[in-house]
Protein backbone atom coordinates (compact mmCIF):
# COMPACT_ATOMS: atom_id res chain seq x y z
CA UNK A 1 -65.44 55.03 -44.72
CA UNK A 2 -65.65 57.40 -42.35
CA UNK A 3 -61.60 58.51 -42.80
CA UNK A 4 -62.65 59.31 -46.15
CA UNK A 5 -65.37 61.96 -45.64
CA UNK A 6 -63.34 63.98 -44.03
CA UNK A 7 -61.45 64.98 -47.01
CA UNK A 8 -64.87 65.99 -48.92
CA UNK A 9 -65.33 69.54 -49.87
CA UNK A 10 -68.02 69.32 -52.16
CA UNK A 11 -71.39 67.42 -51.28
CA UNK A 12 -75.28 67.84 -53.11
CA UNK A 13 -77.91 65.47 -51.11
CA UNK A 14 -80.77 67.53 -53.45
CA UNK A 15 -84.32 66.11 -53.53
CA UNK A 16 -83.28 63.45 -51.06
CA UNK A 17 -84.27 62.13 -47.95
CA UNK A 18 -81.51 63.96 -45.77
CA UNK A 19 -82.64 65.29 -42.86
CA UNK A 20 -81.40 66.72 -39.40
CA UNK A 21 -79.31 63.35 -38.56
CA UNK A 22 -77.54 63.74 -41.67
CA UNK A 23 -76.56 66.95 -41.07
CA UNK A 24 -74.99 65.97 -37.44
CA UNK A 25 -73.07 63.90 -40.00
CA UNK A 26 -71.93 66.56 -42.29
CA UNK A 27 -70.57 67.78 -39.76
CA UNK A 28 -67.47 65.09 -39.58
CA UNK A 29 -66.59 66.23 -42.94
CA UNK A 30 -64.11 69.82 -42.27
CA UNK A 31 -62.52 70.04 -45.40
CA UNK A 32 -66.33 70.95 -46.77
CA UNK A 33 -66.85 74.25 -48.68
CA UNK A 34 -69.86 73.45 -50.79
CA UNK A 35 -73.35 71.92 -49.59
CA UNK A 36 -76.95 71.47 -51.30
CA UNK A 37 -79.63 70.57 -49.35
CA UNK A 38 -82.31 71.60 -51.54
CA UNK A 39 -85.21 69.82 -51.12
CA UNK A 40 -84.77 68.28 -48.31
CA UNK A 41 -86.32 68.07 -45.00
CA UNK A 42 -83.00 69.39 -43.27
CA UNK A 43 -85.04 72.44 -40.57
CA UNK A 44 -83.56 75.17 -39.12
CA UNK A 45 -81.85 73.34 -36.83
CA UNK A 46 -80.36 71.02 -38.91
CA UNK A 47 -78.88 74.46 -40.49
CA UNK A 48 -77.40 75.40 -37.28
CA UNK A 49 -75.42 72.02 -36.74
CA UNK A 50 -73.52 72.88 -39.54
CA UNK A 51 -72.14 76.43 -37.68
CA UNK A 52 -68.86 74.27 -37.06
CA UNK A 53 -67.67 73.99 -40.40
CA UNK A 54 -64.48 75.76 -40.47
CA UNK A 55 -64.19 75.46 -44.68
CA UNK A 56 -67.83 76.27 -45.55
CA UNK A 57 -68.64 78.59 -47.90
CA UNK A 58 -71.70 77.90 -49.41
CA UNK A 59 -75.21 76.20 -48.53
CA UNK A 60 -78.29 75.89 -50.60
CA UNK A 61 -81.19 75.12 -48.63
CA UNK A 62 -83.78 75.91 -51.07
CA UNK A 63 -87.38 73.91 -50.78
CA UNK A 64 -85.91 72.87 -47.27
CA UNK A 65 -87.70 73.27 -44.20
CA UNK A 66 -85.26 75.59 -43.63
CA UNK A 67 -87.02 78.97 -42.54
CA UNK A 68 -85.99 83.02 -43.02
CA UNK A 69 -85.35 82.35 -39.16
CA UNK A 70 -83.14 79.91 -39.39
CA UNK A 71 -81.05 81.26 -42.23
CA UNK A 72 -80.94 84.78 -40.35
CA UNK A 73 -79.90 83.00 -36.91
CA UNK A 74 -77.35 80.75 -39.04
CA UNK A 75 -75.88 84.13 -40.84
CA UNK A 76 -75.44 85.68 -37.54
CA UNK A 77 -73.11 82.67 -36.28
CA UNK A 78 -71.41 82.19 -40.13
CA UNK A 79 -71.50 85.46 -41.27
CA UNK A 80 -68.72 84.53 -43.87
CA UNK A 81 -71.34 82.03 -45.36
CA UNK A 82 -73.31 82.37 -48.46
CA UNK A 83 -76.91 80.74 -48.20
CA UNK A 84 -78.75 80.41 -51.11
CA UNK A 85 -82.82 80.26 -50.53
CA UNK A 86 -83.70 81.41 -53.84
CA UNK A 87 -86.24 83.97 -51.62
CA UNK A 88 -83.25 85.64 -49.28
């Protein structure tokens, strides 16, 4: 199971129950471009675990606990990133 995550690029956990311990996860996955975490109670630190990502492109954290902190400190790191907040 684990083999095969790493050749996900794609992944939408909206509306449920992922949190800071799933993004550690995420984090196994490289080949990842595209993530939504709408909705979830991922926080601004959970955000910055996911810094690593070589392939990531996009992240939609909105109605996260993600805050304009968080996505500012996580833009500085991943400038090539796109976040999507629906309010940034």
């Amino acid at each position: 199971l684990i083999r095969s995550l790493e050749n996900i690029s794609f992944l939408v956990l909206d509306e449920t129950a992922a949190g800071n311990v799933t993004c550690e996860m995420i984090c196994r996955m490289p080949r990842l471009q595209y993530l939504a975490l709408s909705g979830t109670q991922v926080t601004d630190k959970g955000l910055m675990e996911l810094v690593s990502l070589p392939r990531l492109h996009v992240v939609d954290v909105f109605g996260s606990k993600v805050t304009h902190e968080g996505i500012e400190r996580f833009k500085k790191a991943r400038p090539d990133v796109v976040v999507f907040n629906w309010y940034h």
